[in-house]
Each structure stands twice: as structure tokens, then as C-alpha cells.
Protein backbone atom coordinates (compact mmCIF):
# COMPACT_ATOMS: atom_id res chain seq x y z
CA UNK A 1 18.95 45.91 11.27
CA UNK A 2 20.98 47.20 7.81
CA UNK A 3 19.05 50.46 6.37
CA UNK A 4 18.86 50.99 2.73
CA UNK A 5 18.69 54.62 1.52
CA UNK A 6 16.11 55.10 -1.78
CA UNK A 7 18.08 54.57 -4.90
CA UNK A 8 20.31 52.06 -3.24
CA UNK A 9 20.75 48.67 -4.70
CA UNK A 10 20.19 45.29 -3.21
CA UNK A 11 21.71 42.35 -3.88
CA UNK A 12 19.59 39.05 -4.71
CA UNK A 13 20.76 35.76 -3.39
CA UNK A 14 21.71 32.60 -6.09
CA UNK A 15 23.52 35.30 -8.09
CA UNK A 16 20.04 36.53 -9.35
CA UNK A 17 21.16 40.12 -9.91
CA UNK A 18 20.29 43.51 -8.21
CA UNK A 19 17.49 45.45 -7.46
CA UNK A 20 16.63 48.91 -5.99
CA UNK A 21 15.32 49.83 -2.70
CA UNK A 22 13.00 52.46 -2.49
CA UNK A 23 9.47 52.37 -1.62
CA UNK A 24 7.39 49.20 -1.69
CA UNK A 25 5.58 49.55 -4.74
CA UNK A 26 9.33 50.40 -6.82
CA UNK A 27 10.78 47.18 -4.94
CA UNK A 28 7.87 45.06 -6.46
CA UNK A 29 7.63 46.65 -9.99
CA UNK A 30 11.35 46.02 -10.44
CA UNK A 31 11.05 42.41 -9.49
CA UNK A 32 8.28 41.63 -11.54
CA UNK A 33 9.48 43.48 -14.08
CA UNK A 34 12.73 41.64 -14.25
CA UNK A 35 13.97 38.25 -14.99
CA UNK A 36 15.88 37.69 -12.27
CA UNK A 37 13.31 38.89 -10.24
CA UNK A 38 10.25 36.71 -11.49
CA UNK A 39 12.52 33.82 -11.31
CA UNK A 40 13.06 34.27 -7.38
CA UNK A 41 9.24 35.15 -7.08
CA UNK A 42 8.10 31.91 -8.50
CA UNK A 43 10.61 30.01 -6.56
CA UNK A 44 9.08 31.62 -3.70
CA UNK A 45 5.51 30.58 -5.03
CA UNK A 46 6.15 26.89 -5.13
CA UNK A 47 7.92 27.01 -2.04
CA UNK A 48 4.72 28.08 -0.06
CA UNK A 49 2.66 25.89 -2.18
CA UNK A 50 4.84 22.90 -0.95
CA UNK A 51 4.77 23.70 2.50
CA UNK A 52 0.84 24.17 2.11
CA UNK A 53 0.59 20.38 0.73
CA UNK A 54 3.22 19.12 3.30
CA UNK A 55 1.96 20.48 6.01
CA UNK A 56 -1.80 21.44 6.45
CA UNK A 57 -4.02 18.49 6.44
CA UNK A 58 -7.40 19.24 4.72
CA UNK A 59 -8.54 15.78 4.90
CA UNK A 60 -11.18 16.47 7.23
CA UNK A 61 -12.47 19.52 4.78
CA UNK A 62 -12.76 17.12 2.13
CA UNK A 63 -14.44 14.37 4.15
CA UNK A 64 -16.88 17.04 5.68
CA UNK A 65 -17.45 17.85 2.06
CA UNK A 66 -18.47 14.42 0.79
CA UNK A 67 -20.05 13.38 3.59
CA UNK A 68 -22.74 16.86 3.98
CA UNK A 69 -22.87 17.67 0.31
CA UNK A 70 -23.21 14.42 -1.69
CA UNK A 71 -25.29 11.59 -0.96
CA UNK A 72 -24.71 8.15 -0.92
CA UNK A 73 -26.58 7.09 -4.17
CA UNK A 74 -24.43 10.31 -6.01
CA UNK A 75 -21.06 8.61 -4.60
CA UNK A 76 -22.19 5.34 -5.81
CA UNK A 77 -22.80 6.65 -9.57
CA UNK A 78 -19.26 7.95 -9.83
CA UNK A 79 -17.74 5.05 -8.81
CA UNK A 80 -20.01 3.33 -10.88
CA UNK A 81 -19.14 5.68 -13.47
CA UNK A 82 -14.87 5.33 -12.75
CA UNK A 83 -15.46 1.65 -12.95
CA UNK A 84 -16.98 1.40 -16.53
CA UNK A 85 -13.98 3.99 -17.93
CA UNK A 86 -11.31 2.35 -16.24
CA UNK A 87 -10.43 -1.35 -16.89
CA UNK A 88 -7.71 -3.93 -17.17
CA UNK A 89 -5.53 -4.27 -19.95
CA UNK A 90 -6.43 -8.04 -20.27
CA UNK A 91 -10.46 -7.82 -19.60
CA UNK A 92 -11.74 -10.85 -18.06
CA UNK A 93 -15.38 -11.99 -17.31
CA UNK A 94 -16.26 -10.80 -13.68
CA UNK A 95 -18.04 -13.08 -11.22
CA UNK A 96 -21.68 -12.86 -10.88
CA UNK A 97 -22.59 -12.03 -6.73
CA UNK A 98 -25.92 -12.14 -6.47
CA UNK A 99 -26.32 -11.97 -2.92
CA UNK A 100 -23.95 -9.83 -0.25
CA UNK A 101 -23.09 -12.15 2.70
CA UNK A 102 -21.00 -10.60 5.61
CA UNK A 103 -18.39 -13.20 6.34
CA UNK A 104 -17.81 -15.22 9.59
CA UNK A 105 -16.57 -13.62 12.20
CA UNK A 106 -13.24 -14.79 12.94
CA UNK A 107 -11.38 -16.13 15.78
CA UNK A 108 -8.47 -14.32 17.08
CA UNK A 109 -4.91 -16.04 18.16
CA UNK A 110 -1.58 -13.96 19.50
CA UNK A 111 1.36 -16.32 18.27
CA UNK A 112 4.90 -16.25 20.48
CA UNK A 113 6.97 -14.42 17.87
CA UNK A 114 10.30 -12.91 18.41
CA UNK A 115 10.77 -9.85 19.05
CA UNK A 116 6.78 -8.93 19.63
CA UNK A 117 3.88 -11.81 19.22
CA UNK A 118 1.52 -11.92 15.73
CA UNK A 119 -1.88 -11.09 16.08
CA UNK A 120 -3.63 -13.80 13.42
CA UNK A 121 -7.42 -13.78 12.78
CA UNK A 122 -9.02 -17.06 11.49
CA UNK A 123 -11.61 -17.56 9.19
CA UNK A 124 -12.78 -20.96 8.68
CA UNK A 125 -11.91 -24.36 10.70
CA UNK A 126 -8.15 -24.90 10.58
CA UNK A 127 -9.01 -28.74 11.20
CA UNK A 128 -10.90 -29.25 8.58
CA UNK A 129 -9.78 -27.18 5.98
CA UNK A 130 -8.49 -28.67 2.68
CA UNK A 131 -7.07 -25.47 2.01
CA UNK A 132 -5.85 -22.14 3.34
CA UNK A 133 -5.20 -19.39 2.32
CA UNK A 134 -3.11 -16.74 4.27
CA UNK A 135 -2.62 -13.35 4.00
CA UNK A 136 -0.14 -10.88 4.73
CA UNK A 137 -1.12 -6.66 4.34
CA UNK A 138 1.16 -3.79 3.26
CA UNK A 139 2.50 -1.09 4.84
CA UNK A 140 0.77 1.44 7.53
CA UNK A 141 -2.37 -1.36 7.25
CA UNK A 142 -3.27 -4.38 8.54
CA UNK A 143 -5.45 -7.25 7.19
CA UNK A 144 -8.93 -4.88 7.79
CA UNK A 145 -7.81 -2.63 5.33
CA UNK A 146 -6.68 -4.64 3.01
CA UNK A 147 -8.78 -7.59 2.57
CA UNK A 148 -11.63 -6.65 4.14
CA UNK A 149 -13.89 -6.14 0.64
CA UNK A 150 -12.23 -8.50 -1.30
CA UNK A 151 -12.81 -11.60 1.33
CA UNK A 152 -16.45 -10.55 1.37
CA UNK A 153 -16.70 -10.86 -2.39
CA UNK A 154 -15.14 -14.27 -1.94
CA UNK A 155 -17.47 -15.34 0.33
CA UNK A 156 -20.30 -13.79 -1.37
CA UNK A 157 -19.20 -15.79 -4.38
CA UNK A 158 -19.05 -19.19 -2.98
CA UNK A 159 -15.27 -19.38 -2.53
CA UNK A 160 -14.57 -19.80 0.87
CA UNK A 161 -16.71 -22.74 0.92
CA UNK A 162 -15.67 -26.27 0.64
CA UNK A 163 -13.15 -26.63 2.85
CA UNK A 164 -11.00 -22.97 2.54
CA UNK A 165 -10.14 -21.41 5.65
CA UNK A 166 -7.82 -17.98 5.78
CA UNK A 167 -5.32 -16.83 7.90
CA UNK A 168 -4.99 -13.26 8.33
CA UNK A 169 -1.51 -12.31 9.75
CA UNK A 170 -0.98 -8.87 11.41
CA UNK A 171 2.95 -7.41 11.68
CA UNK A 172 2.96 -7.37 15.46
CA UNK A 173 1.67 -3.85 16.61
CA UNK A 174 -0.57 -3.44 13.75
CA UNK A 175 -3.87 -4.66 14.73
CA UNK A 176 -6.53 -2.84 15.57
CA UNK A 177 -6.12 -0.80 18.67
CA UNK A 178 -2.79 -2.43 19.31
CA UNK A 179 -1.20 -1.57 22.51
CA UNK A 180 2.32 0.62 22.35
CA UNK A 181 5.11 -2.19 21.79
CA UNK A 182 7.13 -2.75 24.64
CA UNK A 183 10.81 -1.46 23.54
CA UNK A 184 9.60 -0.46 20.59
CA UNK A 185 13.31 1.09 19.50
CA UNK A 186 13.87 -2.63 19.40
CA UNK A 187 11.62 -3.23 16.09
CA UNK A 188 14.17 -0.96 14.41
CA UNK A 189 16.25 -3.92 14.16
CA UNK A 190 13.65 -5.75 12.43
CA UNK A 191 13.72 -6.43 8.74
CA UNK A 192 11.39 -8.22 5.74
CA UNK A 193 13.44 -11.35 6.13
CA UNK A 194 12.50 -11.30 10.13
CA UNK A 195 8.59 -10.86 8.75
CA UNK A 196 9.41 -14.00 6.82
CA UNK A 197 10.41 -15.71 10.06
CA UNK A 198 8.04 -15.16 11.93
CA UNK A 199 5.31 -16.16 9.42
CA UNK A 200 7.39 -19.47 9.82
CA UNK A 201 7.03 -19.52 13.20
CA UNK A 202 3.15 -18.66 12.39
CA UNK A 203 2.52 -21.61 10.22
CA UNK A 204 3.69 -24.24 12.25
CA UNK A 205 2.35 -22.83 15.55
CA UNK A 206 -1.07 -23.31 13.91
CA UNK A 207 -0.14 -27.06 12.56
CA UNK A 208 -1.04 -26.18 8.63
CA UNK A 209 -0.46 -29.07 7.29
CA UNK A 210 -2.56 -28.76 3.37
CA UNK A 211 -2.00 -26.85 0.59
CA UNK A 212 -1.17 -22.99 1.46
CA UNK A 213 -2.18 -20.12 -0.70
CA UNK A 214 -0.51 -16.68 0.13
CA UNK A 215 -1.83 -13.27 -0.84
CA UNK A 216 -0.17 -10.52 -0.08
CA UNK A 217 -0.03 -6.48 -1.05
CA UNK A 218 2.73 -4.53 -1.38
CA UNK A 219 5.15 -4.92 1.71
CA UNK A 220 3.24 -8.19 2.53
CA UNK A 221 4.09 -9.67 -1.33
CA UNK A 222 7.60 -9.51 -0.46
CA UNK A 223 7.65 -11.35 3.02
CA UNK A 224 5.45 -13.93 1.31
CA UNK A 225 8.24 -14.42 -1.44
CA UNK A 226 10.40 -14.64 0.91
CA UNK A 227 8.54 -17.38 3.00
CA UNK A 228 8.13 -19.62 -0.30
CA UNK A 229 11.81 -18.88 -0.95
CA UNK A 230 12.25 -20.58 2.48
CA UNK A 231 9.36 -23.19 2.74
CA UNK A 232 8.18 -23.67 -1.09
CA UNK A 233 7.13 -27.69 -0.47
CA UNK A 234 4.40 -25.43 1.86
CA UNK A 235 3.20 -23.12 -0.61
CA UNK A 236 0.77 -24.26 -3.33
CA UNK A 237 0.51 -20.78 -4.93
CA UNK A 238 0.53 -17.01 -4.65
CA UNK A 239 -1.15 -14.17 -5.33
CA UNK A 240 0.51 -11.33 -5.23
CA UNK A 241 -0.32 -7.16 -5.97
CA UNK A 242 2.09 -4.99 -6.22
CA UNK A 243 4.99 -7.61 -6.02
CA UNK A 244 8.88 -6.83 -6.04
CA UNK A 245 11.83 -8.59 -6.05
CA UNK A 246 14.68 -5.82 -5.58
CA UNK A 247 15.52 -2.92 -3.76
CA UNK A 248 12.94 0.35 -3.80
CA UNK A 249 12.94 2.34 -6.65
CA UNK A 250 13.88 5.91 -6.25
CA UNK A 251 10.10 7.52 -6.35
CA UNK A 252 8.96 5.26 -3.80
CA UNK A 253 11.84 6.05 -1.24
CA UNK A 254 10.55 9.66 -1.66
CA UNK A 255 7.48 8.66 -1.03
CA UNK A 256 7.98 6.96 1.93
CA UNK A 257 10.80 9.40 3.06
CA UNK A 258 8.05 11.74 2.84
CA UNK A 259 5.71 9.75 5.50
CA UNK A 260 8.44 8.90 7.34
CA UNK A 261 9.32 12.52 7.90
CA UNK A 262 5.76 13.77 9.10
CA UNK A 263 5.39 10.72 11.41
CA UNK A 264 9.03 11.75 13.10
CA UNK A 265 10.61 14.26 13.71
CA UNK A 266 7.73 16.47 12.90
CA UNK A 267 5.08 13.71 15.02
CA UNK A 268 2.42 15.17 12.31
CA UNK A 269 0.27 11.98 13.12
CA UNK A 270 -2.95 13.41 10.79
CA UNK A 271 -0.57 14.75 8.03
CA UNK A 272 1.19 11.22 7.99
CA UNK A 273 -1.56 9.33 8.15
CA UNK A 274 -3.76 11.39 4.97
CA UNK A 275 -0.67 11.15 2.68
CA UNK A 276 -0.36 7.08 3.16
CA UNK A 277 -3.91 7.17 2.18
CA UNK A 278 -3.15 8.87 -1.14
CA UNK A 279 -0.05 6.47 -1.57
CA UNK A 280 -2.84 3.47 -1.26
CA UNK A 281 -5.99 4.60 -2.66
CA UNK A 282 -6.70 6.42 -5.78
CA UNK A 283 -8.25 10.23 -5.41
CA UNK A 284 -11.66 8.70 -6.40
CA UNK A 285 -11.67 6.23 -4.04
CA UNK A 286 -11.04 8.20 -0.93
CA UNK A 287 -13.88 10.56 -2.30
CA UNK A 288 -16.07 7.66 -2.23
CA UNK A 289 -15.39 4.59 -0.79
CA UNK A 290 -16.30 4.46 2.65
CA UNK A 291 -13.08 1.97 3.43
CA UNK A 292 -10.60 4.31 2.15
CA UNK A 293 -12.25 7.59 3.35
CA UNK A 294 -12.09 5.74 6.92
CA UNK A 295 -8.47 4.88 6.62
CA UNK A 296 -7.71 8.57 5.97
CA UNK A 297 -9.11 9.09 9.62
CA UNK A 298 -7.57 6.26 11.70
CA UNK A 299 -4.70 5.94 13.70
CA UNK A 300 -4.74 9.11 14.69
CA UNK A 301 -3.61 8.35 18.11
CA UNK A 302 0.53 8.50 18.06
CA UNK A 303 0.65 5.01 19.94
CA UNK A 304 -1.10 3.16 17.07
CA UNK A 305 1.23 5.24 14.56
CA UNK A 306 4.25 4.58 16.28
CA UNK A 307 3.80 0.99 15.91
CA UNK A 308 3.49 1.17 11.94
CA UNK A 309 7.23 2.53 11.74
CA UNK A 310 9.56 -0.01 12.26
CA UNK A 311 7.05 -1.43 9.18
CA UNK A 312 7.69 1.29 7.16
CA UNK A 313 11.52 1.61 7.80
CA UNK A 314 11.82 -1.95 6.73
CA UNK A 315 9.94 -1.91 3.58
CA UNK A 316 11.92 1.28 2.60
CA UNK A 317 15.37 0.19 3.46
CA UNK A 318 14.70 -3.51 2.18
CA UNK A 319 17.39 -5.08 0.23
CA UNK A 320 17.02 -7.82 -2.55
CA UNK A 321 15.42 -11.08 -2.46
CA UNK A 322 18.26 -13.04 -2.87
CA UNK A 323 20.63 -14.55 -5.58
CA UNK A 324 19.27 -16.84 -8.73
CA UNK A 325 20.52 -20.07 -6.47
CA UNK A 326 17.77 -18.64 -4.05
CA UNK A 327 15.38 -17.76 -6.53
CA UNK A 328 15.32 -21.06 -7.97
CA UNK A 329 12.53 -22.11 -5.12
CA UNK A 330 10.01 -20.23 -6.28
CA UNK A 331 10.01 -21.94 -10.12
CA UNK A 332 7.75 -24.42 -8.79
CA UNK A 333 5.44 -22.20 -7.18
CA UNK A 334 2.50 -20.76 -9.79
CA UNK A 335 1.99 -17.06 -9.43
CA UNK A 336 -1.17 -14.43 -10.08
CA UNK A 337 0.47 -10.99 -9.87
CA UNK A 338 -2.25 -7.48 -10.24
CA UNK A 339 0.04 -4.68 -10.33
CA UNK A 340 -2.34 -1.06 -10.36
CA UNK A 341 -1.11 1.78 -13.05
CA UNK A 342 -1.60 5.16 -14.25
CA UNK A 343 -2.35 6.27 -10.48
CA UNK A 344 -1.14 9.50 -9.32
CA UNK A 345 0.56 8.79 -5.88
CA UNK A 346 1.15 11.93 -3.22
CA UNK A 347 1.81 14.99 -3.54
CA UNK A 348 2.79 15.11 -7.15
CA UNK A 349 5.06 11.49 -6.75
CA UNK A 350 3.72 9.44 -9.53
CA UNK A 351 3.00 5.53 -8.15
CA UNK A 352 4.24 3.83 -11.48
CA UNK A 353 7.18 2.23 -9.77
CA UNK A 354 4.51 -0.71 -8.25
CA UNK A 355 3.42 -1.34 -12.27
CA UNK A 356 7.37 -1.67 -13.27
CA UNK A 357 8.39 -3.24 -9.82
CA UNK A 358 6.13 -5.79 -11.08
CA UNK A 359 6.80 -6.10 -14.49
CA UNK A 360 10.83 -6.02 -13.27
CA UNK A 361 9.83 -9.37 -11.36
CA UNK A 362 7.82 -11.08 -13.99
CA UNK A 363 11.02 -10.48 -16.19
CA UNK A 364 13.46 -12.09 -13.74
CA UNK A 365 11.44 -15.39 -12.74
CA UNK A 366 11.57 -15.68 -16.53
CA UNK A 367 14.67 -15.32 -17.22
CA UNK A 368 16.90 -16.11 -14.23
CA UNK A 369 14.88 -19.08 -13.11
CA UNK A 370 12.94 -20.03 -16.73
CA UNK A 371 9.52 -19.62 -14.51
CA UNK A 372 6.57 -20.25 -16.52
CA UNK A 373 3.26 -20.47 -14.77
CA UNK A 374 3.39 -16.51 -13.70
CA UNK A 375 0.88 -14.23 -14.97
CA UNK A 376 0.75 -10.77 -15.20
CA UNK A 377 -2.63 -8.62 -14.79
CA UNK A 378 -2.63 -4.78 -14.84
CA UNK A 379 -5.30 -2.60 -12.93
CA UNK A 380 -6.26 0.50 -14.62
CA UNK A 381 -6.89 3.98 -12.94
CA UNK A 382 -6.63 2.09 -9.35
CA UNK A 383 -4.66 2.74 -6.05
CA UNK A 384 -2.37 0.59 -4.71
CA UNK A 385 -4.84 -1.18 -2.90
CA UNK A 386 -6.45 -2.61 -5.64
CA UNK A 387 -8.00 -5.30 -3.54
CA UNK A 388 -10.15 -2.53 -1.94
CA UNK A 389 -10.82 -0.78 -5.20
CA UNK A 390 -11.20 -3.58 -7.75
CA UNK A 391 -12.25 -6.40 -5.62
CA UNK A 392 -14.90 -7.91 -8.11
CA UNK A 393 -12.59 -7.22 -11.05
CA UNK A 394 -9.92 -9.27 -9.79
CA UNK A 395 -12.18 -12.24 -8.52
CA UNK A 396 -12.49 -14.18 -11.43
CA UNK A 397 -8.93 -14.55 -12.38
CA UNK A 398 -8.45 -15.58 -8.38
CA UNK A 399 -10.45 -18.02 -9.17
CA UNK A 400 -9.66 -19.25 -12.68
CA UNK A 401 -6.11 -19.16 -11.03
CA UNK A 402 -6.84 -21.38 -8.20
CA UNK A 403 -8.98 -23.92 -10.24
CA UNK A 404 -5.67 -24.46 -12.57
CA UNK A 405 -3.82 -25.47 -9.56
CA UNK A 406 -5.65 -28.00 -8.56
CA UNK A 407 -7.67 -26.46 -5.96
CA UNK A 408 -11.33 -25.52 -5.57
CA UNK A 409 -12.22 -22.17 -4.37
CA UNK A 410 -15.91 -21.88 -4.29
CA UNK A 411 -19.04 -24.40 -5.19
């Protein structure tokens, strides 16, 4: 090891200057007395406070908090509370749900898909359905976490009734307590368009014949775009949150770059797993929701976890719909789209791209294709799952939206 003798001078690295060596305390006094010196100090700062928000998970401290120090009645007040400050830009008269129902339990199918089968989970007779509606969940997920509170408002309103039956498809290996996927290095080859495939292959497995209604978040949006743009004589309409039409934008890669890199090579399953939560689900809602706050605890097991990658790599390298000639399907098809805004994302990454990802799509079904019955709805203060978070908001334009397409949702 180099020794310095007192008086000596040391050099700083990125050119930063000089400084002298001596005892502690002079070593310190001459770095925060100089410029150079504070400079390198508070590059030092952040660097430690970045590794401290990369790497130690204090979800668990802040669940342990909520769960021991507030009650249940104080979590429901500042939701309550979030919910009155924060609203859409277009406000809209919410549905009135007297009465909580659970919903059905559903019936569960595998369907032969290539490379892996698709879990589905039916709600609803299939046979006697005038309508169904199938959905498709984003990212990390899987149709539990996504839909679960918003299909219970449905039914609670009346609007699975009459005749509406829903499909929910899982991305093979997604389910809940899904087994390891045999050859799993072989989902690396798969892609959104192979999502859309095998959704084909779902749909006429199951012999849906009437009207189909897709809703789909985030990753799930764009394989259900890209069914219609395939099959849009099967697709009656769509409703779609956080849609997009193009490639990611540059804050979401790093985003998901950033998951991708604590799931492998790191395998920091609980770290990975906390900061998809705070890419879905506003800060308020994973302080008190019970939904989100559970999702920041699952899959902690590195077999579930594993699954969700190939998912992830193919949301984050996907490439663009397709050209105007392809484009031109989905003219005929009406579209709802809720894009969330003004939410903070992880670890200071702001998630605006899903408002302008949106808003990008609206623009170019308008003007490349001269689509008119889109709509457009933003969700203030929300997460990206907005189903979760705004579920009763977003009910009555789901259903004002169905109605003017002909179909009945509800009594």
C-alpha cells in the first residue's frame, strides 16, 4: 500500500484537483472546504443513496408499519380521502353498487398452446353467453391482480348478467402457483406477436362464436391490438389502459431494465418484485389497498419469478404494431382507452410515458387510419393499474361504452 507523508498532496480522480494528506480531520476540512472536493463528496452521497434504494428492500418495514400501526377504518379514510382530491380530467357519473357480491367462482381450462399451454379461467357459461368479454393482464401479473376488483364491481353492478361471460387469459407460467416452465430458455424466443397467437389459438379452442370484448392493461393492451389487427370480424370492441402502439419509450426501458436487472443477474427476487409494485400501483395504494400491498409480497419464490421474464423481456424489447396497411383493421373496431397520469413510477423514474403512449395512439388511429369511435379518458393521481385503483371510477364509462355498441352489460 502507497504511504503519503503529511503535507503531501493527493490527487482526486475526474480531474477534480488536489488535496493534502495529513491527518484525518485536515483531509476532511480541505474537502469540504473546497469545490472540487464537495463536488466528489456529493457524488459519493447519491451514490450510496442509490445503492440504498436499489438494493435493500424495506417493503416488509413498511407493510409491518401499516399493518401494526394503522387500522383498517384509518386506511380506508385516506383512500377515501385520495379519491375525492384526485379525479379524471373528463368527470363522469359513477355507478351506484349498493350491494358487494363476490363473483362466481370460475372454471379453470389449460389450452394446447405453443411453446407452453394457457391457463384460462371462465366466468360465466360459454354456451350461453351472448357476449364475452376476455381479458388479457400486464406484465409481472396475471388476471388476479389485475381484474380482480374491477370484475367484482361489475358484477356487483349488474353487468355480468344477461348473458356476459369472461375469459381470463394467463401468459403461460403466470398463474397462480405455476409450476417452473419446462425449457424455460425457450420462452426467450417468444414475442407480443406470439401472445397474439396464441390468444388465437385460445379463442377458437373454446368455440367463441358472439361478439368479443377485449380488455387488456398495459402489456396485455398490446397483444389484444394485435389480435384485432389479426381477427377484427371477432372483436366487437376494446377496452384498453395504458395502450401503445410503438416501440417503448426511453423511461420505461429504464424502468424495466431496472427489474430486469434485480431479477437476473443479481436473482434479488424481493427487490424485483417491490419495485414492479411501485411501477403498477401508486405509493397510496400500496399503503392501503390490501390488493396491492399483497402483490408487493408474492412471488417471492424464484420459480414463480422466473416464469414472469420471458414476459417482461418481450414487452421491453417489443417492436411496432405494424404499418398503416395493418392498422387499417382496427378502424372498425370502437375503442375505450384509461391511460393513469401524474404518478411517480420507481425509484425516481416518472410513469408519464403510459399517459403519452396513449395519447401517441389516439393520435395515430386518427390520423393514419381516420378512426373515429376512440375515446380517450385520463386517471388522475393513479398507478398503472388503474383497474385496481379506480375500479368504480372507470365503471360507468365501461358501461356507457358497451351500451353504444350495441351490447348490454348489466340489467
Amino acid at each position: 500500500m502507497q504511504m503519503f507523508e503529511a503535507g503531501s498532496f493527493i490527487q482526486l480522480p475526474l480531474d477534480l484537483g488536489t488535496i493534502r494528506t495529513g491527518c484525518l480531520s485536515e483531509i476532511f476540512s480541505d474537502l469540504l472546504l473546497s469545490s472540487n472536493g464537495t463536488v466528489l463528496l456529493s457524488f459519493v452521497s447519491i451514490c450510496l443513496l442509490f445503492a440504498w434504494r436499489m438494493f435493500i428492500d424495506d417493503s416488509e418495514d413498511h407493510e409491518n408499519f401499516y399493518r401494526y400501526t394503522l387500522k383498517q377504518e384509518e386506511l380506508d379514510k385516506k383512500w377515501k380521502r385520495h379519491n375525492e382530491k384526485w379525479g379524471t380530467s373528463t368527470p363522469s357519473p359513477k355507478l351506484n353498487i349498493e350491494v358487494a357480491m363476490p363473483l362466481p367462482e370460475g372454471s379453470v381450462r389449460f389450452i394446447p398452446t405453443e411453446p407452453f399451454p394457457t391457463m384460462v379461467t371462465i366466468i360465466g357459461d360459454l354456451s350461453s353467453a351472448r357476449t364475452v368479454l376476455i381479458t388479457y393482464h400486464d406484465i409481472g401479473m396475471n388476471h388476479r391482480w389485475c381484474f380482480s376488483r374491477l370484475l367484482h364491481c361489475m358484477h356487483s353492478a349488474g353487468m355480468l348478467d344477461g348473458g356476459v361471460a369472461v375469459v381470463n387469459v394467463d401468459a403461460p407460467g403466470h398463474e397462480d402457483g405455476a409450476a417452473a416452465l419446462p425449457g424455460v430458455e425457450m420462452a426467450s424466443g417468444l414475442n407480443l406477436e406470439s401472445c397474439a397467437t396464441q390468444l388465437q389459438t385460445v379463442v377458437n379452442a373454446l368455440g367463441i362464436s358472439v361478439p368479443l370484448v377485449g380488455m387488456g392493461i398495459g402489456a396485455g393492451a398490446n397483444v389484444l391490438l394485435r389480435f384485432t389487427c389479426d381477427c377484427p370480424s371477432k372483436m366487437a370492441g376494446l377496452i384498453l389502459m395504458n395502450p401503445s402502439l410503438g416501440y417503448p419509450s426511453r423511461c420505461e426501458r429504464v424502468s424495466l431494465s431496472l427489474v430486469r436487472s434485480l431479477m437476473s443477474p443479481f436473482a434479488m427476487v424481493g427487490s424485483s418484485v417491490s419495485t414492479m409494485a411501485r411501477i403498477h400501483f401508486s405509493q397510496r395504494a400500496l399503503a392501503c389497498k390490501s390488493l396491492p400491498r399483497s402483490y408487493a409480497r408474492c412471488y417471492r419464490q424464484p420459480v414463480e419469478w422466473r416464469n414472469k421474464q420471458w414476459f417482461i423481456d418481450a414487452f421491453r424489447s417489443r417492436d411496432t404494431i405494424g404499418p398503416t396497411s395493418r392498422l387499417k383493421a382496427l378502424k372498425a373496431v370502437p375503442m375505450l382507452c384509461f391511460s393513469a397520469c401524474e404518478s411517480a413510477g420507481a425509484d425516481f423514474i416518472s410513469n408519464d410515458y403510459t399517459e403519452e403512449d396513449c395519447a401517441a395512439l389516439v393520435m395515430e388511429l386518427r390520423m393514419e387510419v381516420a378512426h373515429t369511435r376512440l375515446s380517450h379518458m385520463r386517471i388522475k393521481g393513479c398507478g398503472a393499474q388503474l383497474a385496481e385503483e379506480r375500479a368504480e371510477e372507470i365503471l360507468q364509462p365501461i358501461k356507457l361504452f358497451t351500451q353504444g355498441i350495441g351490447l348490454n352489460f348489466g340489467r
